[in-house]
Protein backbone atom coordinates (compact mmCIF):
# COMPACT_ATOMS: atom_id res chain seq x y z
CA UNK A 1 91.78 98.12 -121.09
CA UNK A 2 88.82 95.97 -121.86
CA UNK A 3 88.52 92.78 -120.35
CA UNK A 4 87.54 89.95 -122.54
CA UNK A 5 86.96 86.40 -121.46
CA UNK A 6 87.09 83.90 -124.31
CA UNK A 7 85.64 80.30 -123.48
CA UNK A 8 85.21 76.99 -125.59
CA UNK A 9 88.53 78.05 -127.45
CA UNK A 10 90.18 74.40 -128.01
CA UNK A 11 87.14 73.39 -130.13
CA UNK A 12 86.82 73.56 -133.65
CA UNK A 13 84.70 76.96 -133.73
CA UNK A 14 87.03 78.28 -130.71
CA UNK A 15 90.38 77.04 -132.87
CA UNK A 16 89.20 78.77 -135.52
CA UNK A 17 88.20 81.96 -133.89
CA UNK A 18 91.58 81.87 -132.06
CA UNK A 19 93.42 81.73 -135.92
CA UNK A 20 91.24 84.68 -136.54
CA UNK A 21 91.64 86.37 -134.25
CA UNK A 22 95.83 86.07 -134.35
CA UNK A 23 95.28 86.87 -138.03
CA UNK A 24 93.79 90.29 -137.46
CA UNK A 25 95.59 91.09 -134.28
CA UNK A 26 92.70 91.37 -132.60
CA UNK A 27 94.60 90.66 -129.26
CA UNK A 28 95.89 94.21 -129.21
CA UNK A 29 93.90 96.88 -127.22
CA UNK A 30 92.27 93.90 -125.13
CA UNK A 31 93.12 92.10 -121.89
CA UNK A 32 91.92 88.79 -122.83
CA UNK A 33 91.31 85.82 -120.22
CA UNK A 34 90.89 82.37 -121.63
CA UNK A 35 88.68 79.65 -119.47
CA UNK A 36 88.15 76.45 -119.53
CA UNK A 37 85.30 73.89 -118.11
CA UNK A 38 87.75 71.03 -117.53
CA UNK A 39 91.22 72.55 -117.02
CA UNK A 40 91.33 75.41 -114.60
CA UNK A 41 94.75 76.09 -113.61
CA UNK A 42 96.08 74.45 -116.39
CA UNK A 43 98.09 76.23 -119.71
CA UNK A 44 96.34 77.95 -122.09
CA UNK A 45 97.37 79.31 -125.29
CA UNK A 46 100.80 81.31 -125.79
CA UNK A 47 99.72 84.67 -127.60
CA UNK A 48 102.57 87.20 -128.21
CA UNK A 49 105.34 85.02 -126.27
CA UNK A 50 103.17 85.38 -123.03
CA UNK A 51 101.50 82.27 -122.10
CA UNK A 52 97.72 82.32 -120.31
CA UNK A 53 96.84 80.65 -117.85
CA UNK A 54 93.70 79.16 -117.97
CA UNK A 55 90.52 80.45 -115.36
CA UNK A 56 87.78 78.64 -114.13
CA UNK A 57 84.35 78.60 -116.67
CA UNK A 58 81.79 77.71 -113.81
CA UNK A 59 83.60 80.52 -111.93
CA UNK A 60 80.55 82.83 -112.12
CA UNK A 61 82.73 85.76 -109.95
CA UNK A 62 86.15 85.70 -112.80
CA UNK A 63 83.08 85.81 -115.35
CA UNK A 64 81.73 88.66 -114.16
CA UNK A 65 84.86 90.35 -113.91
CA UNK A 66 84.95 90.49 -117.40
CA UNK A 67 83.84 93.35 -119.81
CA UNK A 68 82.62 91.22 -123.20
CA UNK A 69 82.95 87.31 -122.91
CA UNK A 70 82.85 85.26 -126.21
CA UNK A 71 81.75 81.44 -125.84
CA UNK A 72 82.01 78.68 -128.09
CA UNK A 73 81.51 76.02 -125.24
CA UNK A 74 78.02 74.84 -126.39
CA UNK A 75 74.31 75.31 -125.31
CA UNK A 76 74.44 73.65 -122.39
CA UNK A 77 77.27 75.39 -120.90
CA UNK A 78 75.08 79.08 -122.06
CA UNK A 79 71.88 78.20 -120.53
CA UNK A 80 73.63 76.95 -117.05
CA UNK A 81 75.79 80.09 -116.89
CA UNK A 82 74.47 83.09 -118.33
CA UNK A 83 71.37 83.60 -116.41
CA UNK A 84 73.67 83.40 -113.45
CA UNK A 85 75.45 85.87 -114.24
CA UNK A 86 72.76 88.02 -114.74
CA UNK A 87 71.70 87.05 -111.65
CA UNK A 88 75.08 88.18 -110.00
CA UNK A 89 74.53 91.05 -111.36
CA UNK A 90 76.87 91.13 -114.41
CA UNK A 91 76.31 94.34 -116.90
CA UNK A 92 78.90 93.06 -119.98
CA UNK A 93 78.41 91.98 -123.30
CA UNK A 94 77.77 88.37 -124.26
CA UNK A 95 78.55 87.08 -127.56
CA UNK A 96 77.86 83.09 -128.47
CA UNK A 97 78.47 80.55 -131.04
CA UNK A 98 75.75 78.33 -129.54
CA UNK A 99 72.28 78.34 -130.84
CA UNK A 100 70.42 78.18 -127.16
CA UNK A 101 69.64 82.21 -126.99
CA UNK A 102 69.36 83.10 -130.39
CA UNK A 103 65.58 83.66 -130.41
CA UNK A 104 65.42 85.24 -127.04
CA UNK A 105 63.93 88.67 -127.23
CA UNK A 106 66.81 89.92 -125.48
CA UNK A 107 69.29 88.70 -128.36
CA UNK A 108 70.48 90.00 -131.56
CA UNK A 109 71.67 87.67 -134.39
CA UNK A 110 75.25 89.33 -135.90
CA UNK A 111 75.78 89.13 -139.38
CA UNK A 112 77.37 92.59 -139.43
CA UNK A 113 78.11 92.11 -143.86
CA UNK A 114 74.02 91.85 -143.61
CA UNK A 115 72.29 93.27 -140.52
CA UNK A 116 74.97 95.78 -139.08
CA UNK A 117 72.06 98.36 -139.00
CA UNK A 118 70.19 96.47 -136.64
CA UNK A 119 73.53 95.37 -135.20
CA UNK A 120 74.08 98.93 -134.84
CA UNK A 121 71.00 99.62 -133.37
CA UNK A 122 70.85 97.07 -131.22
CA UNK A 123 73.79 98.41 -129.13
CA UNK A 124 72.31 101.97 -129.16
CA UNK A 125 69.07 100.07 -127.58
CA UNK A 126 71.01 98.82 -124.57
CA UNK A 127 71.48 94.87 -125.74
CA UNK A 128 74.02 93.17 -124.49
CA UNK A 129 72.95 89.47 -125.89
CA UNK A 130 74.92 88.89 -129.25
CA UNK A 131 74.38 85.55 -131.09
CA UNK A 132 75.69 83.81 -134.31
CA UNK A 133 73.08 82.79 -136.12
CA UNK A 134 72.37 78.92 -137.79
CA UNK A 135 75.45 78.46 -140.28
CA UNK A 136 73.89 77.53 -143.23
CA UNK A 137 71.59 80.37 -142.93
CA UNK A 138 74.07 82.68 -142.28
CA UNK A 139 75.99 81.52 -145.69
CA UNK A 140 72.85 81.78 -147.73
CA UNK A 141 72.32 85.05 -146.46
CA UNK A 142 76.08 86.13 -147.24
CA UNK A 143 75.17 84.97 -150.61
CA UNK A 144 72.10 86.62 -151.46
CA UNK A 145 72.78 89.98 -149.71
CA UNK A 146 72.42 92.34 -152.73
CA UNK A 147 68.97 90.93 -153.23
CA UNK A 148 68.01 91.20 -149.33
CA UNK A 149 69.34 94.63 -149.49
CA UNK A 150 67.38 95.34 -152.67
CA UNK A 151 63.85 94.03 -151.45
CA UNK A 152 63.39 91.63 -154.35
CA UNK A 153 63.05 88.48 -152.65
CA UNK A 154 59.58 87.08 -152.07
CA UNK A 155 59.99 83.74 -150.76
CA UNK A 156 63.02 81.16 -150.34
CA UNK A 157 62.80 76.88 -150.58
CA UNK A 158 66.60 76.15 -149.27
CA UNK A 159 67.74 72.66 -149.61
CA UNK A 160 70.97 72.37 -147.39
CA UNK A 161 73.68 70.00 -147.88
CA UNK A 162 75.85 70.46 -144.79
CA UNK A 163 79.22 69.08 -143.95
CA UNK A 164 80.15 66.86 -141.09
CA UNK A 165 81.98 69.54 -138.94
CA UNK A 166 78.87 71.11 -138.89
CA UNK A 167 78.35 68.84 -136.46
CA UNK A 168 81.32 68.90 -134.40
CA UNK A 169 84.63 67.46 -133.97
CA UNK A 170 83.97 64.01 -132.92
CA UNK A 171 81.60 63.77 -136.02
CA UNK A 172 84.65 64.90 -138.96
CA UNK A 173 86.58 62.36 -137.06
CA UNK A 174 83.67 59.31 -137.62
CA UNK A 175 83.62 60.42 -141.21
CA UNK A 176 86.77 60.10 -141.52
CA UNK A 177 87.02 56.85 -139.43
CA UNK A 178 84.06 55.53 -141.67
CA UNK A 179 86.22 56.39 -144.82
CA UNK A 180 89.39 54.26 -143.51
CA UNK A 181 86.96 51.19 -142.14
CA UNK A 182 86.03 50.77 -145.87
CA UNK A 183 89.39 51.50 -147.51
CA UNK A 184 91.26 48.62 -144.78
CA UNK A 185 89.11 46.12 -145.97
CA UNK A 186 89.71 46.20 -149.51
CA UNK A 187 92.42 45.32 -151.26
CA UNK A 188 94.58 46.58 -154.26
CA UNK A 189 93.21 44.00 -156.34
CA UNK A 190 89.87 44.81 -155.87
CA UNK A 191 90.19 48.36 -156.47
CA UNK A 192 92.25 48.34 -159.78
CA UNK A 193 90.65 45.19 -161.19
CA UNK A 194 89.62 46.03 -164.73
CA UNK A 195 87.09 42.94 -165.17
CA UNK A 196 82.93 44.48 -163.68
CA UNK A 197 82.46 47.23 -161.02
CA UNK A 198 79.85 45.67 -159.49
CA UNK A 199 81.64 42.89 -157.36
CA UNK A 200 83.15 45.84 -155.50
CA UNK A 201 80.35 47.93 -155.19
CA UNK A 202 78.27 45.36 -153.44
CA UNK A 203 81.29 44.95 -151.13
CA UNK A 204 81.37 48.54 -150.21
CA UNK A 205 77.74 48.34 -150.00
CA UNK A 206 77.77 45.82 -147.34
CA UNK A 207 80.80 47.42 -145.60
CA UNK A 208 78.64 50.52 -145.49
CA UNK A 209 75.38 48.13 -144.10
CA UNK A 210 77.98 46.61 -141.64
CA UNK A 211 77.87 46.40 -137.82
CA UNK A 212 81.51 47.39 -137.21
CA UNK A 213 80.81 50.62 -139.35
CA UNK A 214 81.37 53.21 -136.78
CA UNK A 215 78.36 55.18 -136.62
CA UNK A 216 78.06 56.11 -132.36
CA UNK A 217 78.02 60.23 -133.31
CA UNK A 218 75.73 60.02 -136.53
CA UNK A 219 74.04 57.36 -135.91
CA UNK A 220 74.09 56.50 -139.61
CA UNK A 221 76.48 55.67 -141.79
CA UNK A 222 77.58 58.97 -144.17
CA UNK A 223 80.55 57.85 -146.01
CA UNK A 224 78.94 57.16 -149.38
CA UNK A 225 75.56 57.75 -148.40
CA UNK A 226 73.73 60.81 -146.87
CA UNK A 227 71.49 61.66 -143.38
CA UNK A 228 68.18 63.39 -144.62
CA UNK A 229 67.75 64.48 -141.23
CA UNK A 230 69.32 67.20 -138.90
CA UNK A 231 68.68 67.98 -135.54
CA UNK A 232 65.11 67.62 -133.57
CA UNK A 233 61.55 66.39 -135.16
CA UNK A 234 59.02 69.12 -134.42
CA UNK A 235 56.64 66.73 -135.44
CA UNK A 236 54.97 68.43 -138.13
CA UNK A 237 57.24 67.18 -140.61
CA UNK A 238 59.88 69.52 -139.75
CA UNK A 239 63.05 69.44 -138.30
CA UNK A 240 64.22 71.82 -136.01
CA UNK A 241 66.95 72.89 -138.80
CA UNK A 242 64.53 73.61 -141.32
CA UNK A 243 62.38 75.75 -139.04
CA UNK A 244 65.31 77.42 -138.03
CA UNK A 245 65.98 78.65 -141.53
CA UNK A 246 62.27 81.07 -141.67
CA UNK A 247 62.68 81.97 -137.90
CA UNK A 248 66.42 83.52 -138.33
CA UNK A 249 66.74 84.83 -141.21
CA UNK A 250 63.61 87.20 -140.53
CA UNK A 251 64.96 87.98 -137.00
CA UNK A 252 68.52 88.48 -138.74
CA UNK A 253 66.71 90.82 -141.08
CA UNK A 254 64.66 92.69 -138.36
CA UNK A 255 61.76 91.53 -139.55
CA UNK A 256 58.11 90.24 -138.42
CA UNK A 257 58.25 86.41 -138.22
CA UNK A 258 57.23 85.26 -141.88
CA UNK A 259 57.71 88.18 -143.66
CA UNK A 260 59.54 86.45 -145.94
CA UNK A 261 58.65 82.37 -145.77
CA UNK A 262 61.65 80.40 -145.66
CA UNK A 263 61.58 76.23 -145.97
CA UNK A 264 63.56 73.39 -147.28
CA UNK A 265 64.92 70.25 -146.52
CA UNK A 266 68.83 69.90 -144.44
CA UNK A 267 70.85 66.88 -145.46
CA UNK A 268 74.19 66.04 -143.72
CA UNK A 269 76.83 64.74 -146.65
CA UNK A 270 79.86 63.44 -146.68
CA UNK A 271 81.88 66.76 -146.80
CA UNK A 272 84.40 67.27 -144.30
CA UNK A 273 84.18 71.07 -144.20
CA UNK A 274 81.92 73.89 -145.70
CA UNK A 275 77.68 73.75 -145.91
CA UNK A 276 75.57 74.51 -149.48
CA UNK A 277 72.58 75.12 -150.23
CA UNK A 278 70.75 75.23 -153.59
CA UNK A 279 67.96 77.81 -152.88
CA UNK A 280 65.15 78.22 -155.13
CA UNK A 281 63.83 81.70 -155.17
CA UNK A 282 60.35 83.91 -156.09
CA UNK A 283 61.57 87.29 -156.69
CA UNK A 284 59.57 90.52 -156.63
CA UNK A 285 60.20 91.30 -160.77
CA UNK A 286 62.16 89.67 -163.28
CA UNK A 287 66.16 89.79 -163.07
CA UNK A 288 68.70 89.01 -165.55
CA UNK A 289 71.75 87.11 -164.61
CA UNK A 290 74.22 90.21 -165.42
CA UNK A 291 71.84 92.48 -162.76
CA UNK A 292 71.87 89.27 -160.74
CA UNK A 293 75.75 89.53 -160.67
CA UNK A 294 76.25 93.55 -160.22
CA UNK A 295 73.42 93.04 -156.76
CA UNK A 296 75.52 90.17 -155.90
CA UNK A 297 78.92 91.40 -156.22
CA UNK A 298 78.35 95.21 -154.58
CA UNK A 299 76.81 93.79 -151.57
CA UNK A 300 80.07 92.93 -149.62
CA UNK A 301 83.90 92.21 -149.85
CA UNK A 302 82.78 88.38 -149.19
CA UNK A 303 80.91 87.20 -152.06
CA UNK A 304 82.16 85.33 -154.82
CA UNK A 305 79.76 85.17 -158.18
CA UNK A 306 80.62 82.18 -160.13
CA UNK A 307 79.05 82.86 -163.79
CA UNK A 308 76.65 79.43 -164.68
CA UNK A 309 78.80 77.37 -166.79
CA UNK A 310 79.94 73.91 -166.02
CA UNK A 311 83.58 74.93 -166.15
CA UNK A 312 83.74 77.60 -163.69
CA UNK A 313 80.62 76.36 -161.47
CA UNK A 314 83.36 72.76 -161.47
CA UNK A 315 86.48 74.97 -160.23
CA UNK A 316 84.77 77.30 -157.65
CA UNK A 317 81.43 76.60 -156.53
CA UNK A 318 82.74 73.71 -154.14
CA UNK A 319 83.85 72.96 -151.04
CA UNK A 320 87.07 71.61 -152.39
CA UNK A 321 87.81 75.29 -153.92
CA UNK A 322 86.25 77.33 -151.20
CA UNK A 323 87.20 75.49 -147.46
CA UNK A 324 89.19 77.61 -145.80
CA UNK A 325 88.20 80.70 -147.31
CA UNK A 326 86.12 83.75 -146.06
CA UNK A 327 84.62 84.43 -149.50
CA UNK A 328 80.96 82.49 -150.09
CA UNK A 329 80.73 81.80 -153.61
CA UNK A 330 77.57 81.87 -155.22
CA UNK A 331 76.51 81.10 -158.67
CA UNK A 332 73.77 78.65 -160.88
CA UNK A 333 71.53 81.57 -161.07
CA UNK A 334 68.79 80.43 -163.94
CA UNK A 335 65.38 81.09 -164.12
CA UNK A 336 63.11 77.80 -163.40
CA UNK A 337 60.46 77.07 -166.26
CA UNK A 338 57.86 77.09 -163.45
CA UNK A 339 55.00 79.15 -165.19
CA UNK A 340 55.87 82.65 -166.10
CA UNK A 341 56.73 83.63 -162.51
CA UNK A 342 60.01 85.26 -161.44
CA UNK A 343 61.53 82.04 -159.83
CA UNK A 344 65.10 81.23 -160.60
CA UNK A 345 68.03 78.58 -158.90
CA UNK A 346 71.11 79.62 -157.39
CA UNK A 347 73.56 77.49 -154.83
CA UNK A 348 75.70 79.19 -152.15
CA UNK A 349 78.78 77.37 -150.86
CA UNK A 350 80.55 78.23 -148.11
CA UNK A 351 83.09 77.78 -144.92
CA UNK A 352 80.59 77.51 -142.04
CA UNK A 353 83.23 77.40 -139.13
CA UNK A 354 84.17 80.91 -140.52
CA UNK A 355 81.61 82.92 -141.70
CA UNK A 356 79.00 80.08 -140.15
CA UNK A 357 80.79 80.20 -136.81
CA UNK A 358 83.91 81.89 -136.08
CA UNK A 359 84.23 85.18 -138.30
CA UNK A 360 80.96 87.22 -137.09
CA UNK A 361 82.10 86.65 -133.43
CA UNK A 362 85.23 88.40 -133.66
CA UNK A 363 83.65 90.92 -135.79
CA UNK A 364 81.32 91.75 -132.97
CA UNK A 365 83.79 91.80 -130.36
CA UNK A 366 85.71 94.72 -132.84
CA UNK A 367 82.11 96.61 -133.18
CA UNK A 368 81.93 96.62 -129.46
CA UNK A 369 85.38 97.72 -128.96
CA UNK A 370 84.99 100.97 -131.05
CA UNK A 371 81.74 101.53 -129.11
CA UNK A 372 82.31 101.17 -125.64
């Protein structure tokens, strides 16, 4: 039976892998061993009535006694291990949440619904390195798959807006702590006054500007407000999310770096779960919304189109309506009146801790299973 080690599983991509996981009995056929960094020894998670203990994650001998090892523990934890297991000598599979290998020429990015051709072909090649690629380019792709699959796109400009557990646990937990700093300083009076809106808006203005805000993870305040920065400054402008979304989705796609040019700007709002993005597109020719719709819809089970009209872009194309869900709805396809060229609009929305995080991990782990 193969052996499969799952680390980082308490977190909120591991939590949410584990559901998935459960959901699709993925548990049969597999031996699985859970570790943990902190807790070695300790109780792990009760699958099936039998409850695991937990093995030691720096343990680099119970690693390599695994066949395929899934981690969601974070960069740090991928770059300290996983060249020491090579070292050791380990032969398995590796398949990561975290972004630290994903542009190593030994890895290939999985997003099987897209890429499972190269998926395919990486595992016929010998690679054992399997990475999930940058969440909110892994929804956009989802999203525009029937046009990736019919060569018609020419260049992308996607303008992220991504949620706070994009960032991580601790982060949903500051927005939400931001949300309930505001709300315990004002009063029912205040709120449901019917006299001018504006003595309470400058209130929550200054509670926003205030020094007790808690901002330690974001640095910022995001309740009401945004961060127009995520991740690293390259320096040229750039952050190291926006040059992310050019480098993987042409690595995703198998192809040569800037083969199709990819840029934008990533905001962090004040969404507690799921990333958009409103992509602006040059196409190859001229498409109408109903072909739009057909090369959207017969791309994969996962895609949602949402016709462009205020009522049904209002019920589905939010986070509200989509959270929780594996389908990535796309829809405000319109061409631009840029000039007579083929550029139109569309915005994807969609759960990043699945299909951004969680879903094309265990999906790899199942393509691995039925080839090894």
């Amino acid at each position: 039976m193969t052996q499969v080690g799952i680390i980082g599983w308490r977190g909120m991509v591991g939590s949410v892998l584990l559901q998935r996981m459960l959901e699709e009995n993925d548990f049969n056929g597999i031996s699985a061993h859970f570790f943990s960094t902190s807790s070695a020894g300790g109780h792990g998670p009760v699958i099936d009535g039998i409850r695991y203990t937990l093995k030691d994650a720096h343990s680099i001998e119970a690693l390599a006694e695994m066949d395929i090892i899934i981690t969601c523990q974070g960069g740090e934890y991928t770059k300290a291990i996983y060249p020491a297991l090579l070292e050791y000598g380990w032969k398995g599979y590796w398949i990561d949440a975290a972004s630290a290998l994903r542009m190593d020429e030994r890895a290939c990015i999985i997003l099987d619904p897209v890429n499972r051709k190269n998926i395919d072909r990486a595992v016929n090649d010998g690679i054992k390195l399997f990475v999930g690629g940058n969440c909110s380019i892994t929804l956009s792709l989802m999203g525009l798959a029937g046009l990736i699959n019919a060569d018609l796109i020419e260049w992308m400009s996607v303008m992220t807006y991504q949620s706070a557990s994009g960032a991580g646990a601790k982060h949903v937990r500051e927005l939400i702590a931001q949300s309930a700093y505001i709300s315990q300083h004002l009063s029912p009076d205040e709120l449901e006054n019917p006299g001018s809106v504006l003595p309470l808006v400058n209130k929550v203005s200054e509670l926003i500007r205030s020094d007790k805000m808690p901002i330690d993870n974001f640095g910022a305040p995001l309740m009401g407000s945004i961060i127009p920065w995520i991740d690293s400054d390259l320096g040229d402008g750039n952050s190291r999310e926006e040059w992310k979304g050019e480098a993987e989705t042409n690595k995703i796609l198998g192809l040569p770096v800037g083969t199709i040019p990819v840029n934008g700007l990533c905001i962090r709002v004040g969404v507690i779960r799921c990333h958009s993005a409103a992509i602006t597109l040059k196409l190859k020719r001229e498409v109408s919304e109903a072909e739009f719709e057909a090369l959207v819809t017969h791309s994969h089970p996962w895609v949602n189109y949402v016709p462009n009209n205020k009522e049904a872009s209002v019920a589905q194309l939010t986070p509200a309506h989509i959270s929780g869900s594996l389908q990535v709805g796309i829809g405000r396809f319109k061409k631009m009146a840029l000039n007579n060229d083929p550029i139109y609009s569309v915005l994807t929305v969609g759960d990043q801790l699945l299909w951004g995080a969680a879903e094309p991990l265990r999906r790899m782990l199942n393509i691995l299973l039925n080839r090894i």
